[in-house]
Protein backbone atom coordinates (compact mmCIF):
# COMPACT_ATOMS: atom_id res chain seq x y z
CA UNK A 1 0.00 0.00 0.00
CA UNK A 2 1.04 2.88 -0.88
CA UNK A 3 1.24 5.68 1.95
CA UNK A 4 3.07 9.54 2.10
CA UNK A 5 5.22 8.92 5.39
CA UNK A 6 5.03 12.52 6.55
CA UNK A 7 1.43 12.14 6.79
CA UNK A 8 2.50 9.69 9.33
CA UNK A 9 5.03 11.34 11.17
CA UNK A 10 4.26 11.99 14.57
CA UNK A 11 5.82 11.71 18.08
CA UNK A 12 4.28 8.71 19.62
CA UNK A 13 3.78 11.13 23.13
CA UNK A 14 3.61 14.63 24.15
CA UNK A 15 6.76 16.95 24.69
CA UNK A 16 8.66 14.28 22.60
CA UNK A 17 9.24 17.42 19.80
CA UNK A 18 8.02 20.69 20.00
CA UNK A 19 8.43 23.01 16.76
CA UNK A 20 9.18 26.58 16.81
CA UNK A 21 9.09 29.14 14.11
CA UNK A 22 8.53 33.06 13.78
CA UNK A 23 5.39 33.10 12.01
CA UNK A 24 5.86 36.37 8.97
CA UNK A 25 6.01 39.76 10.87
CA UNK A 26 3.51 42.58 10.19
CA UNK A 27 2.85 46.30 11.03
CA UNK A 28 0.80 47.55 14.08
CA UNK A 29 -0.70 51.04 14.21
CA UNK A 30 1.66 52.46 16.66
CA UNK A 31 4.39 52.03 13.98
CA UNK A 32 6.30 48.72 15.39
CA UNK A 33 6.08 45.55 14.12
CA UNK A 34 4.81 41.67 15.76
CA UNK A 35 6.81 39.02 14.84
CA UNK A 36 4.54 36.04 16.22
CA UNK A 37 6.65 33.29 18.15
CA UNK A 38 4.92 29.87 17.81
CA UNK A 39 5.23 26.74 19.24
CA UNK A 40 3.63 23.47 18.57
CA UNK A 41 3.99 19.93 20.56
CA UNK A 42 4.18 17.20 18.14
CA UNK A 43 1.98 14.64 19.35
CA UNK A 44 -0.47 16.72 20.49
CA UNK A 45 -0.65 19.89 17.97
CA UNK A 46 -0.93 21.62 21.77
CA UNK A 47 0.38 24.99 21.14
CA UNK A 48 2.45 26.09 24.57
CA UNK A 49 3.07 29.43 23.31
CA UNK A 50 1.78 32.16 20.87
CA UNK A 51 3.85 34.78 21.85
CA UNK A 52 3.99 38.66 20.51
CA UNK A 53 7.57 39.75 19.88
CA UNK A 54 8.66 43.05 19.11
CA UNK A 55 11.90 41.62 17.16
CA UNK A 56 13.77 38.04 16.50
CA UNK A 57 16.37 38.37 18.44
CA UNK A 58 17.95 35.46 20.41
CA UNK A 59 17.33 37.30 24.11
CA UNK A 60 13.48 37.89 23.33
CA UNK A 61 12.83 34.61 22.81
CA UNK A 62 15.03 33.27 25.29
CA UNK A 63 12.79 35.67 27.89
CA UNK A 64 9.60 33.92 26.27
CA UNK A 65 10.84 30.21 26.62
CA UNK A 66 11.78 30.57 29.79
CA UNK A 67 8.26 31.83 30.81
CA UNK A 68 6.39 29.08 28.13
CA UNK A 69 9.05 26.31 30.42
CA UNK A 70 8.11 27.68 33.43
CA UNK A 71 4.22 26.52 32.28
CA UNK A 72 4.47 23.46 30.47
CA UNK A 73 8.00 22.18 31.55
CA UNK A 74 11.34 21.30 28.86
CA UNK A 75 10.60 19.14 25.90
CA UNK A 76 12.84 16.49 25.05
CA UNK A 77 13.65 18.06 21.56
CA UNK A 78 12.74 21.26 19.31
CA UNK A 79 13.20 21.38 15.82
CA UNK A 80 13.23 24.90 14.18
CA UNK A 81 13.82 26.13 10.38
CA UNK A 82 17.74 27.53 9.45
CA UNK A 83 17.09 31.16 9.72
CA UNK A 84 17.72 33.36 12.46
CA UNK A 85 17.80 33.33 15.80
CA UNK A 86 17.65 29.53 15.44
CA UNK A 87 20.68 28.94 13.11
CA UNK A 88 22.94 30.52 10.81
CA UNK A 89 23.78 29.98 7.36
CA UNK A 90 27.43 29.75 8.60
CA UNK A 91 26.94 27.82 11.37
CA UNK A 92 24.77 25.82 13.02
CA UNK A 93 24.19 26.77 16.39
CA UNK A 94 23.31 29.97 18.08
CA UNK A 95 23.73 31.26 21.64
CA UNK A 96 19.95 30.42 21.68
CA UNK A 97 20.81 26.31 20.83
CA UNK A 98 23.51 26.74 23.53
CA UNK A 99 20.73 27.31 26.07
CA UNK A 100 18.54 25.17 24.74
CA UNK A 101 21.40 22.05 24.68
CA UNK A 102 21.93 23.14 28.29
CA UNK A 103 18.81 22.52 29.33
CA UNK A 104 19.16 19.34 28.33
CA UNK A 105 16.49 19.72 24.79
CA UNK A 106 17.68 18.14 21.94
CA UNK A 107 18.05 21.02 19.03
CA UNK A 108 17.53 20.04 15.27
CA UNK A 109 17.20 22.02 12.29
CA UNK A 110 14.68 21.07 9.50
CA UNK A 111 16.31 20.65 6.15
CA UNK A 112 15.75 23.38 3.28
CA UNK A 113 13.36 22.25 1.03
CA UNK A 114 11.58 19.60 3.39
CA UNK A 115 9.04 21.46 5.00
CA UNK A 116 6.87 18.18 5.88
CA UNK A 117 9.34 17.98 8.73
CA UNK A 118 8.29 21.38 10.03
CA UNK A 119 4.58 20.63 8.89
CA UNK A 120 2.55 20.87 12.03
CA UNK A 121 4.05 24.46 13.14
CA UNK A 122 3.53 25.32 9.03
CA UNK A 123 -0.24 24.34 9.05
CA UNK A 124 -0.61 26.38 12.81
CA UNK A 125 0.74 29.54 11.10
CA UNK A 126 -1.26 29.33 8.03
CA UNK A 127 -4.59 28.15 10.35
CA UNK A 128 -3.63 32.06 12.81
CA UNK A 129 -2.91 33.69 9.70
CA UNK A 130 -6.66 33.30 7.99
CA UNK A 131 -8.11 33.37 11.63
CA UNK A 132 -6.57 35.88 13.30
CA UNK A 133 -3.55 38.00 11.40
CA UNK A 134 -6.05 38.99 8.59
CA UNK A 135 -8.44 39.72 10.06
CA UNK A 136 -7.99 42.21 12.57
CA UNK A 137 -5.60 45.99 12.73
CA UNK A 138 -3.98 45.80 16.04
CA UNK A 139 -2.54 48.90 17.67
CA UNK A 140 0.31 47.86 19.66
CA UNK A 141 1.81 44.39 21.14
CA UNK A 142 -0.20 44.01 23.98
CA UNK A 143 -3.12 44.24 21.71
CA UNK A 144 -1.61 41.83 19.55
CA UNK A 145 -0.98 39.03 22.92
CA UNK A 146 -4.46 39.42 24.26
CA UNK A 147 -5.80 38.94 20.88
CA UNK A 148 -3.50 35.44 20.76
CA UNK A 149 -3.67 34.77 24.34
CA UNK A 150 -7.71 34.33 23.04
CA UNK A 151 -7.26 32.53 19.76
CA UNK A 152 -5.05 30.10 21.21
CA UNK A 153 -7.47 29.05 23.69
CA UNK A 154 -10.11 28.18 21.04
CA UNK A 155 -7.35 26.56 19.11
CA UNK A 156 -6.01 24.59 22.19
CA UNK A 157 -8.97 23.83 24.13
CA UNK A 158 -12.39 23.52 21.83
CA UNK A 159 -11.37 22.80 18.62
CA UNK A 160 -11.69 19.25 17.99
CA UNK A 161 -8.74 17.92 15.20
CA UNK A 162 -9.51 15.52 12.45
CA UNK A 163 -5.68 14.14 12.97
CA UNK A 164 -6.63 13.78 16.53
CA UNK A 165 -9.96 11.47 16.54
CA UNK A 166 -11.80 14.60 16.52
CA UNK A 167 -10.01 15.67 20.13
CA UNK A 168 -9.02 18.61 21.09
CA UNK A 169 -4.83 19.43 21.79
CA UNK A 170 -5.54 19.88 25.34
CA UNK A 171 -7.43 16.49 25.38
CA UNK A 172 -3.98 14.89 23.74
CA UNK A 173 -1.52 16.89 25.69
CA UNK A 174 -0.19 16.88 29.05
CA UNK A 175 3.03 19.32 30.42
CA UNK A 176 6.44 17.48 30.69
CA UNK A 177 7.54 15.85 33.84
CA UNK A 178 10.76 18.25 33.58
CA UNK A 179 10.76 21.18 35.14
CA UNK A 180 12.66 24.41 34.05
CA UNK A 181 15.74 24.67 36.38
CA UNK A 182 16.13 28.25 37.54
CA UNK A 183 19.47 27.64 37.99
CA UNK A 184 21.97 25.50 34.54
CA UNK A 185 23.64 22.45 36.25
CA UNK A 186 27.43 22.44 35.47
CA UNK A 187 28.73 21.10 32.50
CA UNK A 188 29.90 17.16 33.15
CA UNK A 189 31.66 15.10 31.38
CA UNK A 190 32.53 11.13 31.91
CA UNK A 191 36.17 10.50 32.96
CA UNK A 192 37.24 8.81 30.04
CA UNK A 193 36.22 11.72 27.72
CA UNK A 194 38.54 14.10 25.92
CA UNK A 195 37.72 17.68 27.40
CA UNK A 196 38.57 21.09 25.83
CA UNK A 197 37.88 24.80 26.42
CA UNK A 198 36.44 25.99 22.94
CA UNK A 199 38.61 29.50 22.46
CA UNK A 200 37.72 32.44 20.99
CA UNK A 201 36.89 31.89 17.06
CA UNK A 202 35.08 28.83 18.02
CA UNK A 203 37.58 26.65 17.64
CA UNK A 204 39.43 23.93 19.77
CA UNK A 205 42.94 22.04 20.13
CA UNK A 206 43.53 18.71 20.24
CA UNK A 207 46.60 16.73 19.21
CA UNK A 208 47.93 19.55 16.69
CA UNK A 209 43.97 19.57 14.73
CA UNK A 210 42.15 22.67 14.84
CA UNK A 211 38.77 21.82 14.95
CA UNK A 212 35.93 24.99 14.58
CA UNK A 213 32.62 23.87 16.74
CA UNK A 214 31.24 27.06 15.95
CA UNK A 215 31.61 30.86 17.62
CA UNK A 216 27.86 29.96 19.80
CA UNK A 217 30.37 27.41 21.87
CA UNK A 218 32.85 29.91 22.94
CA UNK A 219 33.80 29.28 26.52
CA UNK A 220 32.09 26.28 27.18
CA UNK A 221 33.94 22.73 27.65
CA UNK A 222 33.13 20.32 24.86
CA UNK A 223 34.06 16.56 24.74
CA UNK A 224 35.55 14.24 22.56
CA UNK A 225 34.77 10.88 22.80
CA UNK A 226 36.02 8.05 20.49
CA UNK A 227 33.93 6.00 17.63
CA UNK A 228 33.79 2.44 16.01
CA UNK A 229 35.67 4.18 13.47
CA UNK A 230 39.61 4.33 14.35
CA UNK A 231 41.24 7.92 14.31
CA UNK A 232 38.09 9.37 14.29
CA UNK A 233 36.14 11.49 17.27
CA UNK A 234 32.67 12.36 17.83
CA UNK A 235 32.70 16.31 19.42
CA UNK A 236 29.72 16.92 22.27
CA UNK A 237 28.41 19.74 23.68
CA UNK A 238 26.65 18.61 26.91
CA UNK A 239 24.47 15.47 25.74
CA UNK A 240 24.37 16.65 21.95
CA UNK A 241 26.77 15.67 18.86
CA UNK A 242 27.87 19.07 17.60
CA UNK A 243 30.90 17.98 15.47
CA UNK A 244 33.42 15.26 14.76
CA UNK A 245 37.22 15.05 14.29
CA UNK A 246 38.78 12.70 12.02
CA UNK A 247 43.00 12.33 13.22
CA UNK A 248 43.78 10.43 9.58
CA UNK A 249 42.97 13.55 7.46
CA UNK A 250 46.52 16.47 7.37
């Protein structure tokens, strides 16, 4: 039988994936501009946030994923698109997927080109766009939150999904076990792992191989730890894979 596996795609339990992704920005009539944060759970099509930002910077939605993980708790893994704040054509991590990595949340990127993997947070923008965005003239940002703050109750809490069995998100979704920590636990490593300091252009040392991890990691301690493959080393930041050495190559 023939079937379209994205249709199928779907985290078998809530806070598995979340997706994030800035839906377009638009004018307000005190002259600024919303650019609308969303978030979608997998599983569940839950949206935990809906957020009104003023710009796209990495700090302003840091400040509104701390508040939307204060609520619903850390998933185990976001995916987001390649632009910024999430990534950079250069390189791919931020200061944003630092924190994120920290926190323990696996950080992906979906491929260009492949939007099924970014599908539910896609159809959720399109479904506040002809609902909400084009509909209404709002004046400032607050406007613009108390409008979503409203929209994304109907959305999360009577609106019954066809992908669902005709539930609502709420019905499907349930906050994650882990709580935000106020406070980052310290970096650890095992004692057989291959520690270094990553130094100012990103880079780090390690047997006369430069290695670049990216400028995001500057500061931190990454690990190397060996693979099934000899002379070659797997580079982590925390519990993620962020780069690999290979000790054959000049």
């Amino acid at each position: 039988s023939k079937h379209k596996p994205w249709q199928r795609f779907v985290k078998e339990a809530p806070n598995r994936l979340w997706q994030m992704d800035f839906k377009g920005h638009f004018g307000l009539e005190n002259g600024g501009r919303c650019h609308p944060l969303t978030l979608v759970d997998d599983h569940s099509r839950f949206a935990p946030g809906l957020r009104a930002c003023g710009d796209e910077q990495e700090e302003t939605v840091q400040g509104e994923l701390t508040g939307i993980f204060r609520d619903y708790g850390l998933p185990e893994a976001m995916i987001m698109d390649n632009g910024a704040p999430w990534g950079h054509y250069l390189e791919a991590f931020t200061k944003l997927n630092v924190w994120l990595i920290r926190l323990g949340i696996y950080v992906s990127h979906s491929r260009p080109g492949h939007p099924q993997t970014h599908g539910k947070n896609e159809r959720f923008n399109r479904t506040l766009k002809v609902e909400l965005l084009q509909k209404g003239v709002f004046h400032d940002l607050q406007h613009c939150q108390e409008a979503f703050d409203r929209w994304r109750d109907v959305y999360n809490l009577k609106r019954p999904h066809e992908a669902l069995g005709m539930k609502t998100p709420a019905e499907c979704y349930q906050p994650s076990s882990r709580s935000f920590p106020e406070v980052l636990a310290p970096i650890e490593y095992g004692p057989d792992d291959i520690v270094r300091k990553v130094q100012s252009k990103g880079e780090i040392h390690y047997r006369g191989h430069i290695v670049v991890v990216g400028h995001a990691f500057h500061g931190h301690p990454v690990a190397s730890k060996p693979t099934t493959e000899d002379g070659v080393l797997d580079i982590y930041f925390c519990q993620q894979k962020i780069s690999k050495i290979n000790l054959k190559r000049d």
